[in-house]
C-alpha atoms as a PDB file:
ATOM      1  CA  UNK A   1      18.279   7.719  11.851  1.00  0.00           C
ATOM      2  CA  UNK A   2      16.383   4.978  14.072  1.00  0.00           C
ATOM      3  CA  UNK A   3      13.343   6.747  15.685  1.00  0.00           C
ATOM      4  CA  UNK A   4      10.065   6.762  17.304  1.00  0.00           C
ATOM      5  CA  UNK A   5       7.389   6.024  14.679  1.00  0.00           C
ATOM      6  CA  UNK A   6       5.383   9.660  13.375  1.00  0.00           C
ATOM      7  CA  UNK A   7       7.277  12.170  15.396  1.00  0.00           C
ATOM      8  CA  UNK A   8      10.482  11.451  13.734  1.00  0.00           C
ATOM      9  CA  UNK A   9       8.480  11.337  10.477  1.00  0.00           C
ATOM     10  CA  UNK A  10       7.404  15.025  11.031  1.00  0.00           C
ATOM     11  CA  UNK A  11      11.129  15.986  12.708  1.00  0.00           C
ATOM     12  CA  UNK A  12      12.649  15.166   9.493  1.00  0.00           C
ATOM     13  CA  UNK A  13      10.216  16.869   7.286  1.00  0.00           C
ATOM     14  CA  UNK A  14      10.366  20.110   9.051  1.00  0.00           C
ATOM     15  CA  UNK A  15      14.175  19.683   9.086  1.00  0.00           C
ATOM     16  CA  UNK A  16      14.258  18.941   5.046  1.00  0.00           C
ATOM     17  CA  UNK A  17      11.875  21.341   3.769  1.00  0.00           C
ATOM     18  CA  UNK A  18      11.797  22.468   0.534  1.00  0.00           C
ATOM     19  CA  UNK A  19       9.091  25.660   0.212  1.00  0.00           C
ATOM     20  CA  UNK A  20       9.506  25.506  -3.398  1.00  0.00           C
ATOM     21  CA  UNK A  21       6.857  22.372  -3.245  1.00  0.00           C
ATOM     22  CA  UNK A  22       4.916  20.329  -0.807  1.00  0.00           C
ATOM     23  CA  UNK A  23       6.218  17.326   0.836  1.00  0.00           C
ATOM     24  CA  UNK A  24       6.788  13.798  -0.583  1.00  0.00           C
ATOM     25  CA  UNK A  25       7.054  10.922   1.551  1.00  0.00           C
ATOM     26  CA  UNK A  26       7.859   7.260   0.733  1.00  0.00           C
ATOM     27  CA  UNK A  27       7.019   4.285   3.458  1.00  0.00           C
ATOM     28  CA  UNK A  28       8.499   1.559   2.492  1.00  0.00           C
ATOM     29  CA  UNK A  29       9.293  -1.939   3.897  1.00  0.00           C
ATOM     30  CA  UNK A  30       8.429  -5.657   3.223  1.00  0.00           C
ATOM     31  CA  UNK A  31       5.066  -7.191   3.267  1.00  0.00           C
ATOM     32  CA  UNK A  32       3.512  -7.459   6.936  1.00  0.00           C
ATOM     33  CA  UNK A  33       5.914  -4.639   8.549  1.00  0.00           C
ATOM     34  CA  UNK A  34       3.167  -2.219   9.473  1.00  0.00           C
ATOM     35  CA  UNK A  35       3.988   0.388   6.410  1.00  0.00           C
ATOM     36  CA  UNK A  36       0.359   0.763   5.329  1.00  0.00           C
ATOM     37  CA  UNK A  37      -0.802   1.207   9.312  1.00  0.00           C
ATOM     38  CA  UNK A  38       2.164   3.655   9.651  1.00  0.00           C
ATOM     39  CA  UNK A  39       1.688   5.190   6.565  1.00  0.00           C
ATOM     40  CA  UNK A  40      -2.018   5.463   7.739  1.00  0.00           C
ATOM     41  CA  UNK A  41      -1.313   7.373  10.764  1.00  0.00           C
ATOM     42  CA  UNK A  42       1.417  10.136   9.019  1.00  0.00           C
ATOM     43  CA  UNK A  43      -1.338  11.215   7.837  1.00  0.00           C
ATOM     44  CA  UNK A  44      -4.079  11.114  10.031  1.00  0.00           C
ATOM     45  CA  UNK A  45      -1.295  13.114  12.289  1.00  0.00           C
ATOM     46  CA  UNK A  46      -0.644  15.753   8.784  1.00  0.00           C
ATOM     47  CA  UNK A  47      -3.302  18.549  10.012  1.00  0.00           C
ATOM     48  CA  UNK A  48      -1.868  18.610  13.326  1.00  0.00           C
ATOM     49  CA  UNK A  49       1.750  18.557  12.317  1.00  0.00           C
ATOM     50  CA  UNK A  50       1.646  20.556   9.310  1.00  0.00           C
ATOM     51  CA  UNK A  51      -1.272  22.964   9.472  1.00  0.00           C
ATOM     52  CA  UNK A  52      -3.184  24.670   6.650  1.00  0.00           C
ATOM     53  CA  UNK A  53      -1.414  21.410   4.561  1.00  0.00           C
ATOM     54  CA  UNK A  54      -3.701  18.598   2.405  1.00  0.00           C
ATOM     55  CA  UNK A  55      -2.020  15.020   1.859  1.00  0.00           C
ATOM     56  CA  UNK A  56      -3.276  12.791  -0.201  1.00  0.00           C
ATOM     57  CA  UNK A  57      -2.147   9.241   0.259  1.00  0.00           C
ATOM     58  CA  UNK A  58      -1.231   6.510  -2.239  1.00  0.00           C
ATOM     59  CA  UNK A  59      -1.452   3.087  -1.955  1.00  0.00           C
ATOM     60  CA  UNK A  60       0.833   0.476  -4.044  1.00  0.00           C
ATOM     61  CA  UNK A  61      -1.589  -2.466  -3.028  1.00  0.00           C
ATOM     62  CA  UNK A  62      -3.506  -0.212  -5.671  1.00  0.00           C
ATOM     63  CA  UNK A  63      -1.496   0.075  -8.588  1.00  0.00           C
ATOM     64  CA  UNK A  64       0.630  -3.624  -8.117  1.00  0.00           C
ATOM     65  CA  UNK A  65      -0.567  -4.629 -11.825  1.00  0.00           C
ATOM     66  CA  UNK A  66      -0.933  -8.258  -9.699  1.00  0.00           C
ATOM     67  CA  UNK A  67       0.895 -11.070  -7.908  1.00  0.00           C
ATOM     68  CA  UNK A  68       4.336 -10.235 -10.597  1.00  0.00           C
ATOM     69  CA  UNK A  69       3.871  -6.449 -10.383  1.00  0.00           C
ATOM     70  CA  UNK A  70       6.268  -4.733  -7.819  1.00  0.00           C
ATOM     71  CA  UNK A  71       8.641  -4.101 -10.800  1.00  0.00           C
ATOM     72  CA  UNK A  72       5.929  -2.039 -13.161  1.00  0.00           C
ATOM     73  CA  UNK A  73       4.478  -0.405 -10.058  1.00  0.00           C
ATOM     74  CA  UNK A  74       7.574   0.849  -8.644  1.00  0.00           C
ATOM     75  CA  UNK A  75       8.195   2.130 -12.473  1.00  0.00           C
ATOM     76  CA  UNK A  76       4.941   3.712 -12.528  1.00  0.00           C
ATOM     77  CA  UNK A  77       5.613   5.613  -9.249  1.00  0.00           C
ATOM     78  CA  UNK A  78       8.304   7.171 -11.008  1.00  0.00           C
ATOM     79  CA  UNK A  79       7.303   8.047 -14.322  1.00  0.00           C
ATOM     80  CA  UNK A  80       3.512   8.573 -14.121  1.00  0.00           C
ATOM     81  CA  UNK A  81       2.974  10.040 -10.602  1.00  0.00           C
ATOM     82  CA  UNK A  82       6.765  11.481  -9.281  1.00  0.00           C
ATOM     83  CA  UNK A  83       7.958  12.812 -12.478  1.00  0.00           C
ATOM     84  CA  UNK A  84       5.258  14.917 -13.064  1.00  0.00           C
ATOM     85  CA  UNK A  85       4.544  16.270  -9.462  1.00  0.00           C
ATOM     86  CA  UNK A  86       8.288  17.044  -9.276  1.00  0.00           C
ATOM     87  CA  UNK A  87       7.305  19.587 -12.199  1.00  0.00           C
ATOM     88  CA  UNK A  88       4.796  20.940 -10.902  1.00  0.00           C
ATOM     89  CA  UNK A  89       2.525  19.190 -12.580  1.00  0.00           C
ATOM     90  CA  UNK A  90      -0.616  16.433 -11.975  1.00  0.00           C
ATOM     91  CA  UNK A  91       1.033  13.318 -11.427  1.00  0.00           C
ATOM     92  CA  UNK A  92      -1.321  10.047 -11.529  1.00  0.00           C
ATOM     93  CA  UNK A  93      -1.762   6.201 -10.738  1.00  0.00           C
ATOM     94  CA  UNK A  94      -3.743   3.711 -12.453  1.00  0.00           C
ATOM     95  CA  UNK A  95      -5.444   1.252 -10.437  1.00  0.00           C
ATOM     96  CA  UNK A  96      -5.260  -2.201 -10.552  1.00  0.00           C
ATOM     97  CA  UNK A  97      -8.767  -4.254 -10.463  1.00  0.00           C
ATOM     98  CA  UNK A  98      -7.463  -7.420  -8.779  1.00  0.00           C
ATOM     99  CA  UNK A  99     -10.955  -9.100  -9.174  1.00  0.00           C
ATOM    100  CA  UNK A 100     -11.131  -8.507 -12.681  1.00  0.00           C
ATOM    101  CA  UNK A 101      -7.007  -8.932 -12.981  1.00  0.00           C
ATOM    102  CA  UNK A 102      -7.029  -5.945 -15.149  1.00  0.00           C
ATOM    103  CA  UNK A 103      -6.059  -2.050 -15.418  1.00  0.00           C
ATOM    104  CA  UNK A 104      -8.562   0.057 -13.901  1.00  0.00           C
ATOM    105  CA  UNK A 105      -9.201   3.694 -14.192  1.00  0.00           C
ATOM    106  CA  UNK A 106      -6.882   6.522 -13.609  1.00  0.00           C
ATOM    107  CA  UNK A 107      -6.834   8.945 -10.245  1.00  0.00           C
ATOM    108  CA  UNK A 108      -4.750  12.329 -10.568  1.00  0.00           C
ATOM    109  CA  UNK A 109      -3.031  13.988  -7.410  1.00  0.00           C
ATOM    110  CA  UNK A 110      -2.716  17.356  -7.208  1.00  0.00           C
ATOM    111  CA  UNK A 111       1.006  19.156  -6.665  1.00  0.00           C
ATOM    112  CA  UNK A 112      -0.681  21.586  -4.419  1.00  0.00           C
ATOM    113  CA  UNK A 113      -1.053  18.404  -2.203  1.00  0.00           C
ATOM    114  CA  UNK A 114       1.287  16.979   0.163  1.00  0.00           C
ATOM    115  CA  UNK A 115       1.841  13.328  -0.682  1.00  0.00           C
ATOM    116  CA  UNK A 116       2.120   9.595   1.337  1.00  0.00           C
ATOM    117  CA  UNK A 117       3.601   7.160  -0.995  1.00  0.00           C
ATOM    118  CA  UNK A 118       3.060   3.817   0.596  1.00  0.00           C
ATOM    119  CA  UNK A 119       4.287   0.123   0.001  1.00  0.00           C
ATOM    120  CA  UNK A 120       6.846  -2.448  -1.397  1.00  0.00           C
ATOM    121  CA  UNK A 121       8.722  -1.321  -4.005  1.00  0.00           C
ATOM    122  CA  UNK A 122       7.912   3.055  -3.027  1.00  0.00           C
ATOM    123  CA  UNK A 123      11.549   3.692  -1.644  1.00  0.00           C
ATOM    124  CA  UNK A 124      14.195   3.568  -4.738  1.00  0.00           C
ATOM    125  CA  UNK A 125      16.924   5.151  -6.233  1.00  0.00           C
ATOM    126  CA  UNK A 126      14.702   6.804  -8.683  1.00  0.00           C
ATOM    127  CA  UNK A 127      11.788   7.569  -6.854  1.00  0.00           C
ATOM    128  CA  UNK A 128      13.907   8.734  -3.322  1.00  0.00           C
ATOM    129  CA  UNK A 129      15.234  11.824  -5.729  1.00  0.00           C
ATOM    130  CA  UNK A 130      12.153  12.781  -6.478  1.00  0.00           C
ATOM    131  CA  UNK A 131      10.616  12.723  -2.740  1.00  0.00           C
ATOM    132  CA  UNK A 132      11.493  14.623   0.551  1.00  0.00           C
ATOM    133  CA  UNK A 133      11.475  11.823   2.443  1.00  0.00           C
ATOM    134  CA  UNK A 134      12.014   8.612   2.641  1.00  0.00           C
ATOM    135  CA  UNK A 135      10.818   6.016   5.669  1.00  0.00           C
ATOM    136  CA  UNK A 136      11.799   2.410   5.674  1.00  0.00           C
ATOM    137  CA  UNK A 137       9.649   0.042   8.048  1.00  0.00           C
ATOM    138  CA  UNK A 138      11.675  -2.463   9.332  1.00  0.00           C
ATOM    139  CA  UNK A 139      10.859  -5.904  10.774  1.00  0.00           C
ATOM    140  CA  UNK A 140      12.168  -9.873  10.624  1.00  0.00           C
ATOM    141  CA  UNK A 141      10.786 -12.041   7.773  1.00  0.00           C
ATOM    142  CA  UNK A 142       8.961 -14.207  10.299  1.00  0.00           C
ATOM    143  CA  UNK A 143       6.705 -11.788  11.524  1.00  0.00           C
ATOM    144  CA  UNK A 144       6.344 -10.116   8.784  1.00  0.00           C
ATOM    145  CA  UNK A 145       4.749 -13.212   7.156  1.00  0.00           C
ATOM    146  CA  UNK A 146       2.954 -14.302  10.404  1.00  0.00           C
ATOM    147  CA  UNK A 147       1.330 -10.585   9.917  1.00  0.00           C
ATOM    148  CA  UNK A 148       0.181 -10.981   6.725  1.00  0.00           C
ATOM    149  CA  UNK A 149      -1.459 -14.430   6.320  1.00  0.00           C
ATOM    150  CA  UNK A 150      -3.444 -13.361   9.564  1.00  0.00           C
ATOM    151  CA  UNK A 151      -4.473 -10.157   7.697  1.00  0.00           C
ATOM    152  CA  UNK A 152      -5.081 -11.597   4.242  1.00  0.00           C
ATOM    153  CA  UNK A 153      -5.604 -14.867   4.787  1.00  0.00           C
ATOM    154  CA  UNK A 154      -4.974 -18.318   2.210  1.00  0.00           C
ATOM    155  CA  UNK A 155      -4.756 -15.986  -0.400  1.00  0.00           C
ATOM    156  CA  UNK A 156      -1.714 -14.855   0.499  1.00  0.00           C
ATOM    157  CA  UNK A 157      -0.060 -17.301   2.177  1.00  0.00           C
ATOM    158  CA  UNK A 158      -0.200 -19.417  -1.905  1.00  0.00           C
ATOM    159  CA  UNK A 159       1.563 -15.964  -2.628  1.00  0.00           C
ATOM    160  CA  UNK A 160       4.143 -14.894   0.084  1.00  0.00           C
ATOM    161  CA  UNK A 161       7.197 -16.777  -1.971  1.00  0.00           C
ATOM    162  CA  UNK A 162       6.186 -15.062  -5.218  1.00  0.00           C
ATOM    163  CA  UNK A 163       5.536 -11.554  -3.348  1.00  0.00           C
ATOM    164  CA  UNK A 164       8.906 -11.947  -1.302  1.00  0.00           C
ATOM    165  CA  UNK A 165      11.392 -12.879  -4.219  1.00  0.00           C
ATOM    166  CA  UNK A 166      10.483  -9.659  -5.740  1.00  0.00           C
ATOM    167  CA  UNK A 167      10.836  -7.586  -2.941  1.00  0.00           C
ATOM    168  CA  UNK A 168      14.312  -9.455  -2.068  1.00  0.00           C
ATOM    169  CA  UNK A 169      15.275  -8.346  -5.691  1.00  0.00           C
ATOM    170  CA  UNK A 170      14.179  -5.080  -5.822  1.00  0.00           C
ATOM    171  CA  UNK A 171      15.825  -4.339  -2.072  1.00  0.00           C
ATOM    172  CA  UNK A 172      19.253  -6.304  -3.579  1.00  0.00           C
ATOM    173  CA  UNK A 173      19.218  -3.926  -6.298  1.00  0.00           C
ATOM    174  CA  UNK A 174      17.813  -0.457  -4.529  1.00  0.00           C
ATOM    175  CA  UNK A 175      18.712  -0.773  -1.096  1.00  0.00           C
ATOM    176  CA  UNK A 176      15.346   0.732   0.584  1.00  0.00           C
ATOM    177  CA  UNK A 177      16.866   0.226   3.754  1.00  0.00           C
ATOM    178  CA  UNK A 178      19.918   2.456   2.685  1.00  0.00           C
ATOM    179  CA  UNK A 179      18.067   5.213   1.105  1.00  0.00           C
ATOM    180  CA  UNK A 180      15.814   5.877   4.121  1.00  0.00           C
ATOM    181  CA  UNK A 181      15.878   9.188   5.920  1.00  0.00           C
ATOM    182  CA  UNK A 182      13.859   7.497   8.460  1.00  0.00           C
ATOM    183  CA  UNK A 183      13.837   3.964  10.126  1.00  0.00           C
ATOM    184  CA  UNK A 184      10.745   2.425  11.984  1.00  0.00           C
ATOM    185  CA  UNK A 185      10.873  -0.350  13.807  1.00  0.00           C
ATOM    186  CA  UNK A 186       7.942  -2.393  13.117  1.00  0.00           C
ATOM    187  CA  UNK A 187       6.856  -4.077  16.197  1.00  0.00           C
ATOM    188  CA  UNK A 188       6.244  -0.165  17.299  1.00  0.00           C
ATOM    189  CA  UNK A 189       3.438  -0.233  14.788  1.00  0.00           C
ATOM    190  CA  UNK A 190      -0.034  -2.264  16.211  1.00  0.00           C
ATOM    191  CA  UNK A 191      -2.344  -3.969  12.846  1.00  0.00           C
END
């Protein structure tokens, strides 16, 4: 469905409930789309739109074991955090120190919390069975890029072809796009 950004978000939710356990959501979409803004604003909008319900929200920026890591992090979605909430259980994330280019320490998330899943790599097969719902954050290649060099600068820029081959395999192979309950246009969503 092609809607309005958070409104939809919340339409959906309400409309695929499950009471046995709070919400997941995935945001998904390639680098410079707006998914961490967007992602952002689900839930500052949560209290009003789902009262008496926390949400935590997870960043993949965090976990990306660096420049190559869209492939381990969209793994460790799965196994370490999903899995487990799915049971009932603490799920958890391990961030990623990109100053020191090592593993960092561990965070937990709590089942009784409602859950944000954002970035590249959030909205597969895999992961989109284990979630309520999934969002994809769509917007052209060139804009995308023009986005994120003015938000992160050189550093990036001596990155994007790296960072884009492995979200063009991951999307060949997953179809994000496909498995979204929800699609955003991203020139709705202001950096």
């Amino acid at each position: 469905m092609r809607a309005e950004p958070t409104a939809a978000v919340f339409s959906a939710l309400a409309a695929a409930a499950t009471p046995a356990r709070l919400p997941v959501v995935l945001v998904d979409g390639g680098s410079g789309s707006g998914k961490s803004t967007f992602a952002r604003s689900i839930v500052a909008q949560w209290a009003a739109n789902r009262p008496g319900e926390e949400v935590s929200l997870v960043r993949l920026d965090d976990i990306y074991p660096g420049w190559d890591g869209l492939e381990v992090a969209a793994l460790q979605l799965s196994d370490d955090l999903l899995v487990p909430l799915a049971a009932g259980q603490p799920g958890r994330w391990r961030r990623w120190d990109w100053t020191t280019g090592a593993p960092a320490e561990w965070h937990e998330v709590d089942p009784a919390t409602a859950l944000v899943v954002e970035g590249s790599g959030a909205l597969g097969r895999t992961s989109r069975a284990l979630a309520t719902l999934g969002v994809w954050v769509e917007l052209d290649a060139t804009e995308r890029r023009r986005r994120a060099i003015a938000r992160d600068g050189e550093l990036y820029e001596s990155n994007w072809d790296r960072w884009a081959e492995q979200e063009a395999r991951f999307a060949a192979r997953e179809h994000p796009d496909r498995l979204a309950d929800v699609v955003i246009d991203g020139r709705s969503i202001t950096q």
